[in-house]
C-alpha atoms as a PDB file:
ATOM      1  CA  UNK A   1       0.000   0.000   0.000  1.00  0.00           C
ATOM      2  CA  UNK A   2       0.928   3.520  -0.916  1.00  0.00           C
ATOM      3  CA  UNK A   3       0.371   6.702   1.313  1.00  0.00           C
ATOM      4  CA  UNK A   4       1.844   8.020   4.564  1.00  0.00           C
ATOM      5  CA  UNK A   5       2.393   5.704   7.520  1.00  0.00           C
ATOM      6  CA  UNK A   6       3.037   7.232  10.973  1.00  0.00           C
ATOM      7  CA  UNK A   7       5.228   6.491  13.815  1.00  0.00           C
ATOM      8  CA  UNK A   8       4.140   8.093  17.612  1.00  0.00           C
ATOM      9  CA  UNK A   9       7.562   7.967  20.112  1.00  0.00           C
ATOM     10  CA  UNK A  10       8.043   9.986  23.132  1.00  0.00           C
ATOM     11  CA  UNK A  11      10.009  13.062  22.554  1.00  0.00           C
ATOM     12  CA  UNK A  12      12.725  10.831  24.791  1.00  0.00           C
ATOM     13  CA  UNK A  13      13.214   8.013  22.145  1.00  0.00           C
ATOM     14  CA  UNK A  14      12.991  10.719  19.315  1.00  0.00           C
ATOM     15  CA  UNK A  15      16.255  12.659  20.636  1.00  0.00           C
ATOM     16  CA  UNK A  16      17.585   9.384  20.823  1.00  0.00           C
ATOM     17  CA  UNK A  17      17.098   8.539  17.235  1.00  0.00           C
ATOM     18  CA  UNK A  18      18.015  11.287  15.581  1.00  0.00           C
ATOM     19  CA  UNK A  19      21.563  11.207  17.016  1.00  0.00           C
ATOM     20  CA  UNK A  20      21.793   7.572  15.986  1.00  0.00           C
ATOM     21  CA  UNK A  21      19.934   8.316  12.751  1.00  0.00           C
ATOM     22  CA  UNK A  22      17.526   5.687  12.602  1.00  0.00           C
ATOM     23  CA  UNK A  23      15.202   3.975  15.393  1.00  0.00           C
ATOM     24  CA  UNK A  24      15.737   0.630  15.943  1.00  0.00           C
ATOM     25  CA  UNK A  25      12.040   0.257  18.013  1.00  0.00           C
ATOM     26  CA  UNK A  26      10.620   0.544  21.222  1.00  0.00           C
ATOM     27  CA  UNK A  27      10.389  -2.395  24.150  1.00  0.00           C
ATOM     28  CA  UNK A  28       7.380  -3.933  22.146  1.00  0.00           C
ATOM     29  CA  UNK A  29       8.764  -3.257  18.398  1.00  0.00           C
ATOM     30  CA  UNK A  30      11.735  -5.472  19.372  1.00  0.00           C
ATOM     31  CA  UNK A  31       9.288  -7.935  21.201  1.00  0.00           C
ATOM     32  CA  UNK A  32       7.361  -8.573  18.331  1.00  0.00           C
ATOM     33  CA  UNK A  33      10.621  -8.526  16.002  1.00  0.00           C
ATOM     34  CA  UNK A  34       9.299  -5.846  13.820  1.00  0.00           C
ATOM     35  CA  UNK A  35       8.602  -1.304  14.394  1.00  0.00           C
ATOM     36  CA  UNK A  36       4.587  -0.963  14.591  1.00  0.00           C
ATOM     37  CA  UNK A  37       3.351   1.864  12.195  1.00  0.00           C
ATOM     38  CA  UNK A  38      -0.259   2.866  11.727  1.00  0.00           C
ATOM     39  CA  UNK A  39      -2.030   4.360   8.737  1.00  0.00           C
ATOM     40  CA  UNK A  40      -3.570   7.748   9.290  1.00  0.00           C
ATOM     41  CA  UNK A  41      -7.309   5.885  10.271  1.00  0.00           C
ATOM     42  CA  UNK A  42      -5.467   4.033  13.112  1.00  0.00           C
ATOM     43  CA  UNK A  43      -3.874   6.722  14.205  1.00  0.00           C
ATOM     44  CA  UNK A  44      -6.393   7.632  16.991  1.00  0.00           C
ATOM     45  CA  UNK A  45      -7.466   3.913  18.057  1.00  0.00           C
ATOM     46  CA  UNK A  46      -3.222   3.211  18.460  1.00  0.00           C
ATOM     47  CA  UNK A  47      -3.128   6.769  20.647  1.00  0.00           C
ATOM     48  CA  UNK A  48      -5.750   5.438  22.966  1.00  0.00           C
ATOM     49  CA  UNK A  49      -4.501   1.987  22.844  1.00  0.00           C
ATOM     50  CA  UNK A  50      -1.262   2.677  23.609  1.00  0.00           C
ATOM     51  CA  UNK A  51      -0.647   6.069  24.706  1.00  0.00           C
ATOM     52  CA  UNK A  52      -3.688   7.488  26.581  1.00  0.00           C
ATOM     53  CA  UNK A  53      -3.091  10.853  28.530  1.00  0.00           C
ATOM     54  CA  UNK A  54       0.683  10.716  27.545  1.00  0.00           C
ATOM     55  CA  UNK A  55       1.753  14.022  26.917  1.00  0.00           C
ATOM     56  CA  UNK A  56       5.416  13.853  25.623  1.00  0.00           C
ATOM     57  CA  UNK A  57       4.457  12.691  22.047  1.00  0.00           C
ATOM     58  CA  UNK A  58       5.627  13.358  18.728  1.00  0.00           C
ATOM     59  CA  UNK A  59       4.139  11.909  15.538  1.00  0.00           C
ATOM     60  CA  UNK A  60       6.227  10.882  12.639  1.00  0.00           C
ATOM     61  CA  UNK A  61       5.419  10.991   9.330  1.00  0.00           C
ATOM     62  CA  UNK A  62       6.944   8.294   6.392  1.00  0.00           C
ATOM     63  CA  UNK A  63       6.100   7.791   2.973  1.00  0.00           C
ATOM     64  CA  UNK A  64       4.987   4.472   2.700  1.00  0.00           C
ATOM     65  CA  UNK A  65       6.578   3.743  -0.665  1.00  0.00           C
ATOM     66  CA  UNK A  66      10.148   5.472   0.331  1.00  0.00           C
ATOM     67  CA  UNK A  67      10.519   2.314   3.268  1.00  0.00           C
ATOM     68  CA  UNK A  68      11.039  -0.213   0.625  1.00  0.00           C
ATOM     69  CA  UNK A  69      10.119  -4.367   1.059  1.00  0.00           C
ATOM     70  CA  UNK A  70      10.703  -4.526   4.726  1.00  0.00           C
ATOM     71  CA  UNK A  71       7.909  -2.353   4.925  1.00  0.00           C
ATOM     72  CA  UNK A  72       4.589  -5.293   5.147  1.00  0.00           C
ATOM     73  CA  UNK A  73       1.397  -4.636   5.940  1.00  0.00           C
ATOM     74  CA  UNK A  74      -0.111  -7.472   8.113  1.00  0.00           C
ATOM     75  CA  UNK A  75      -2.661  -8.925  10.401  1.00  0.00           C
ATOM     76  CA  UNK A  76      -2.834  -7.474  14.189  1.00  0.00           C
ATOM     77  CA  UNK A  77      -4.132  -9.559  16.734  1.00  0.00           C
ATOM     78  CA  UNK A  78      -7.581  -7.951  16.396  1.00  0.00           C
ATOM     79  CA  UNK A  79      -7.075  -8.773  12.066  1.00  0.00           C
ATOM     80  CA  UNK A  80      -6.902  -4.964  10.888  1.00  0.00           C
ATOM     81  CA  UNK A  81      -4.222  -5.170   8.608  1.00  0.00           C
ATOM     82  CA  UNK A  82      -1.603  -2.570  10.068  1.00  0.00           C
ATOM     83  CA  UNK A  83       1.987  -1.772   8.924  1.00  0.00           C
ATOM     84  CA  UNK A  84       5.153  -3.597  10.227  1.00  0.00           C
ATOM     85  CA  UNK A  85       8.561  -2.366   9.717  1.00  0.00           C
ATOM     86  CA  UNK A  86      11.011  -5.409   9.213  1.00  0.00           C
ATOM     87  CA  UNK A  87      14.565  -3.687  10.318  1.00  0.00           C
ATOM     88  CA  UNK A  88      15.248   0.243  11.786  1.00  0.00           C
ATOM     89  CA  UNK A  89      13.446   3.068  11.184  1.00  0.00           C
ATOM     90  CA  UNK A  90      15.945   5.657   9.043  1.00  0.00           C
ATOM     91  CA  UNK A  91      15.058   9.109   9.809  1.00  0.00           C
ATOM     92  CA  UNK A  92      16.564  10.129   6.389  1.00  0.00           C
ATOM     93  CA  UNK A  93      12.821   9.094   5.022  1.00  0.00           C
ATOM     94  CA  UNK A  94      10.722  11.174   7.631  1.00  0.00           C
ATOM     95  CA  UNK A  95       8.683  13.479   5.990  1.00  0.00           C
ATOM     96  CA  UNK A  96       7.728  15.279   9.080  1.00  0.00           C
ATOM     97  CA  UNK A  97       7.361  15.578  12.491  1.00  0.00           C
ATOM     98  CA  UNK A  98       4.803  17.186  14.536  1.00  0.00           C
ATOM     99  CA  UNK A  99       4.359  17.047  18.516  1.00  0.00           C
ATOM    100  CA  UNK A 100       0.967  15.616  19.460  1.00  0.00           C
ATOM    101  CA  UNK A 101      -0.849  17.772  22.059  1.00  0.00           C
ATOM    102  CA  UNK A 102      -3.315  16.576  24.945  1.00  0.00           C
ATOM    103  CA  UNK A 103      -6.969  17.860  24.541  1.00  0.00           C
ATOM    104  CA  UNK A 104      -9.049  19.163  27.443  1.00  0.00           C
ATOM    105  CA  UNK A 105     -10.566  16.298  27.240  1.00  0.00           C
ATOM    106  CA  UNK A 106      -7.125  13.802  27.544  1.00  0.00           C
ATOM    107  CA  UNK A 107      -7.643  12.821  23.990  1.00  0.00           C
ATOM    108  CA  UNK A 108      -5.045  13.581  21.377  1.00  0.00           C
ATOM    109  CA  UNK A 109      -5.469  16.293  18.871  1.00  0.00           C
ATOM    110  CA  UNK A 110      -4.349  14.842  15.642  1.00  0.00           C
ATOM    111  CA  UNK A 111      -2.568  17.337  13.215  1.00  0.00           C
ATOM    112  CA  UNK A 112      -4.245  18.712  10.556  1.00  0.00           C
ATOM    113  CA  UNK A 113      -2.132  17.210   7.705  1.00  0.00           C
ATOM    114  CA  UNK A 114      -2.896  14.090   9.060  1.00  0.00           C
ATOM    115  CA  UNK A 115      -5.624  12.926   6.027  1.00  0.00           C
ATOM    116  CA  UNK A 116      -7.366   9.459   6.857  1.00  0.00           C
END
């Protein structure tokens, strides 16, 4: 599949990445042997999932296309078919980033570039 694919890592593991140049996945990335990546409609279900009332967030942007073959988009345990990165993530490809802000209401506020 074509399009953007997103990445959500604390502002922490960011700084870490960019002075390595790539990220090589969080606790559960390397669990699972793979980096988790959502399309833009997962986006919200993965932030309240995974992330709820976290507020040091950024969102990463990747063309889908620009990752190459390790980039496979399988079954989760639920069966939506999500995106799975197959080696490190190479910040050379991100299109942008954008830090995800806590509503009033402890939801996150999705940037507006993000199109499902």
């Amino acid at each position: 599949m074509d399009g953007t694919i997103y990445k959500v890592l604390s502002k922490a593991a960011l700084a870490e990445a960019k002075a390595k140049g790539r990220f090589e996945g969080s606790d559960a990335d390397r669990r699972d042997g793979f980096i988790h990546l959502s399309a833009a409609d997962q986006l919200e279900g993965t932030l309240v999932t995974h992330f709820a009332g976290r507020s040091d967030l950024v969102l990463l942007a990747f063309e889908a296309a620009g990752l190459g073959e390790r980039l496979q988009w399988e079954p989760s345990r639920g069966g939506a078919v999500f995106p799975h990165l197959y080696g490190p993530l190479d910040l050379a490809t991100l299109q942008w980033e954008e830090p995800l802000v806590l509503g009033g209401d402890g939801r996150h506020r999705l940037p507006a570039r993000v199109a499902p």
